[in-house]
Protein backbone atom coordinates (compact mmCIF):
# COMPACT_ATOMS: atom_id res chain seq x y z
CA UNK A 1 110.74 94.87 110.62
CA UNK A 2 112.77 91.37 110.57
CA UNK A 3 111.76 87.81 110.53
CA UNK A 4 114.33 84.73 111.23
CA UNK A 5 113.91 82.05 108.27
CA UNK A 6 115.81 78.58 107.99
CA UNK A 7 118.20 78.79 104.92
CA UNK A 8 115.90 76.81 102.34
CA UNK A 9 113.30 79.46 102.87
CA UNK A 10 115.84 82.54 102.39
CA UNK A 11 117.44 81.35 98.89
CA UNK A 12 113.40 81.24 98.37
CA UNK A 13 113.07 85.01 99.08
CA UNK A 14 116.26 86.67 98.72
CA UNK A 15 115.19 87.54 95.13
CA UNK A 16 113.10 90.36 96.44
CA UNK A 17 114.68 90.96 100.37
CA UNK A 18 117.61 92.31 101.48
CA UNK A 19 119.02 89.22 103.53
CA UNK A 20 121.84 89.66 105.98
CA UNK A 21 123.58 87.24 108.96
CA UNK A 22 123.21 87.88 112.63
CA UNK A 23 125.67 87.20 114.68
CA UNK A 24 126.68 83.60 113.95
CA UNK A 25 123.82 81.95 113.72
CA UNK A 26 123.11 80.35 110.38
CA UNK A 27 119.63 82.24 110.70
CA UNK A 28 118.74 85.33 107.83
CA UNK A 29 117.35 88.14 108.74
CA UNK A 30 114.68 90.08 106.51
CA UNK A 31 114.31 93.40 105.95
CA UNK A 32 111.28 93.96 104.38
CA UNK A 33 110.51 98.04 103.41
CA UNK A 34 107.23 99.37 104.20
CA UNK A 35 107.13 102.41 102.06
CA UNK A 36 104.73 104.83 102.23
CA UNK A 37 102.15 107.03 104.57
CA UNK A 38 100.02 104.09 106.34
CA UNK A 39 96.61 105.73 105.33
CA UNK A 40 95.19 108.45 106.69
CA UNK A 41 91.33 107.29 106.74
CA UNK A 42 91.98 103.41 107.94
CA UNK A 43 89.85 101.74 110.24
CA UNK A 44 92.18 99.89 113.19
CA UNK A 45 89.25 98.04 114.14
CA UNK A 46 89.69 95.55 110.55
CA UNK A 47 89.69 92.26 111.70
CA UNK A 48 91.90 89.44 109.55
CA UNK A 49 92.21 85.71 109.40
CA UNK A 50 95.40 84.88 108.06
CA UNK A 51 95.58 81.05 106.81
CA UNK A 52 98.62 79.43 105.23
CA UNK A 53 100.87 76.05 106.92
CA UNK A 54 104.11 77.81 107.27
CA UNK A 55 104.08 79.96 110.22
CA UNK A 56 106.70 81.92 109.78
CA UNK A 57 105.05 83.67 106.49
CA UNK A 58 101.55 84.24 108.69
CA UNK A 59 104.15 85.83 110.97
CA UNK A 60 105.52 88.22 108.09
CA UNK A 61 101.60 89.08 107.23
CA UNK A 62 101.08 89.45 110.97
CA UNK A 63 103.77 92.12 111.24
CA UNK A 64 103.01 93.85 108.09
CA UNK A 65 99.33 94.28 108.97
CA UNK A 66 100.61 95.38 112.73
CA UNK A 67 102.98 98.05 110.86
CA UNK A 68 99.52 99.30 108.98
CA UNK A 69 98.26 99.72 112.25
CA UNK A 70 96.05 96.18 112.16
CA UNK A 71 95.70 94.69 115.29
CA UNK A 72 93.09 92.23 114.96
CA UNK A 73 94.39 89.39 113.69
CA UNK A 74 93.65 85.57 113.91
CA UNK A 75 95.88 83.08 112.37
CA UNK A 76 95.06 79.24 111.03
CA UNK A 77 97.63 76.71 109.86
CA UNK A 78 95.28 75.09 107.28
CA UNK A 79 91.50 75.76 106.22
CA UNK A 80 89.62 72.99 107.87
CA UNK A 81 91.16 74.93 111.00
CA UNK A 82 90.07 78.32 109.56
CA UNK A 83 86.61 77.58 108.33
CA UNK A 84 84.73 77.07 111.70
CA UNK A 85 86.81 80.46 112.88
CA UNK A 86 85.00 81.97 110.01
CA UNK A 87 81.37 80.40 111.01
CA UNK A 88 81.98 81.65 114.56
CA UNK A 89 82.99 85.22 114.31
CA UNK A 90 83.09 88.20 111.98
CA UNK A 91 86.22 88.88 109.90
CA UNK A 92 86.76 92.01 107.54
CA UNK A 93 89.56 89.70 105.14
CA UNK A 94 90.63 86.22 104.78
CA UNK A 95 94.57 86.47 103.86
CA UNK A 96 95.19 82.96 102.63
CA UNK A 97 97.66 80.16 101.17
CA UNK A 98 96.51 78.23 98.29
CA UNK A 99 99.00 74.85 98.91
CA UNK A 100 97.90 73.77 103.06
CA UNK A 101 97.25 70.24 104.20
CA UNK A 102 93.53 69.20 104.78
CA UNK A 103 91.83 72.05 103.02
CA UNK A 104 93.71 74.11 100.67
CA UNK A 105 92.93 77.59 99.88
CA UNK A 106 91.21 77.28 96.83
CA UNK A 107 88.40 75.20 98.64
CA UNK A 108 88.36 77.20 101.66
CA UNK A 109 87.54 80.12 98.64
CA UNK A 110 84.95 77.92 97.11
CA UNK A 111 83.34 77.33 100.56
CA UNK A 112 83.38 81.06 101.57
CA UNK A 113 81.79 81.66 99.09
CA UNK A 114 78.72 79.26 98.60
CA UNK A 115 78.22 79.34 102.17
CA UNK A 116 75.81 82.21 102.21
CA UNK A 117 76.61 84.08 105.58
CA UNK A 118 80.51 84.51 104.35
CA UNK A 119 79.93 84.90 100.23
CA UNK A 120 80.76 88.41 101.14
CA UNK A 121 84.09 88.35 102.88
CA UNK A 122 86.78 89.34 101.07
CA UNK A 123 89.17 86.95 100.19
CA UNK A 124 93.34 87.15 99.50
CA UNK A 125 95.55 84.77 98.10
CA UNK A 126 98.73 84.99 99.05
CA UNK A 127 100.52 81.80 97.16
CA UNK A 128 103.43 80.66 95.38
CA UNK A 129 101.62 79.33 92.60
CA UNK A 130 102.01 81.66 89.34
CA UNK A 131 100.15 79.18 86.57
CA UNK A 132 97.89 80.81 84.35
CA UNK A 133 95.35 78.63 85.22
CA UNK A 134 95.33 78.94 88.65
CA UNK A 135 95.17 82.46 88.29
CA UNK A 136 92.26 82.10 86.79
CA UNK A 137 90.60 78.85 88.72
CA UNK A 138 90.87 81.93 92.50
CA UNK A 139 89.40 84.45 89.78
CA UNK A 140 86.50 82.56 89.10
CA UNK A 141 86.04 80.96 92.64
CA UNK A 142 85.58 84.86 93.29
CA UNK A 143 89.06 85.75 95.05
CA UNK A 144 89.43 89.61 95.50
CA UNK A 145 92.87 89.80 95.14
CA UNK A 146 95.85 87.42 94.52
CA UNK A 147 99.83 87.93 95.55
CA UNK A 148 102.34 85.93 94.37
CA UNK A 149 105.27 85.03 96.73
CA UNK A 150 107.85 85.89 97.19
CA UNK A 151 106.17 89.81 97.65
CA UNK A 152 107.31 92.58 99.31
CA UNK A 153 105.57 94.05 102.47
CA UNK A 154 104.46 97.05 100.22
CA UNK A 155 102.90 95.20 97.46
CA UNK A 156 100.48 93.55 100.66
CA UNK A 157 100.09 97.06 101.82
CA UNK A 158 98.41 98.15 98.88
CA UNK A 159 96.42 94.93 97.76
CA UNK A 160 95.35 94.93 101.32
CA UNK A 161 94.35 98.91 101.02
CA UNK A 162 92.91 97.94 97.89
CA UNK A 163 90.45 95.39 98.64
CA UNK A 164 89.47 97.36 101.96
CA UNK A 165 89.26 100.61 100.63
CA UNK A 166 88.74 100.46 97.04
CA UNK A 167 92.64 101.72 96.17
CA UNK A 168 96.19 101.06 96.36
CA UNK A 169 97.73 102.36 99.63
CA UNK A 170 99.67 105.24 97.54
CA UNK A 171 97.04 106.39 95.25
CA UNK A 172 94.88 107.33 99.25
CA UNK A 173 98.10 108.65 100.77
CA UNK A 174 98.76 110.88 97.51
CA UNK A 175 94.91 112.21 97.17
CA UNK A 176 95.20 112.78 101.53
């Protein structure tokens, strides 16, 4: 799996990627392991929404769900464009950004969940925002789960696995 990134956003992630040059184009390629058995009792028919403003990290979730064998996935640049996706069809997760234009993802959490047909979708965070008390301010909105970026493509594996099937993606592929 590889994704193309603009050099501002690889010094962002080459902490936890393997970068490398193609060609020579000033693009950076991204290697981003997947390791371990994609699980054994999955349902492919999981449908996602995956909401943050910079495409090409809905892109990396895209192809990360795609190598878990996810194929239903819709995609929203902010959440006033996700929320009336999320009145208008069923969805099995929300993967979302907290930092987007218009509606961030802490009040697209807030509205999920006092909006009573969606209180019970499960809700990701995928964000670059690591203070303690925003941690805790997507806890108590009721966020399932919460990834800090940059993350590798395992560490969504499993919180993905997690929330959908009530354990990490290793602990299932060990007890299979």
């Amino acid at each position: 799996m590889h994704f193309t990134y603009s050099d501002r956003r690889a010094a962002y992630h080459r902490p936890r990627c393997q970068p490398t040059t193609r060609g020579g184009t000033r693009s950076t390629v991204f290697r981003l392991p997947l390791t371990g058995a994609v699980p054994i009792r999955m349902n492919p028919n999981h449908r996602f929404l995956v909401v943050d403003d910079f495409a090409p990290m809905r892109e990396i979730i895209r192809k990360v769900l795609n190598e878990l064998g996810y194929h239903h996935i819709q995609e929203a640049n902010d959440g006033a464009t996700a929320l009336p996706l999320l009145q208008s069809q069923p969805f099995d997760l929300l993967i979302t950004d907290w930092n987007m234009p218009k509606l961030p993802g802490i009040d697209l959490l807030r509205t999920v969940r006092s909006t009573p047909a969606l209180a019970q979708l499960p809700v990701l965070m995928v964000t670059a925002e690591v203070k303690r008390e925003q941690i805790i301010a997507a806890t108590q909105a009721g966020v399932n789960g919460y990834i800090i970026k940059p993350f590798t493509a395992k560490a969504l594996a499993d919180k993905v696995h997690k929330i959908l099937y009530g354990k990490p993606q290793a602990a299932s592929a060990a007890a299979s």
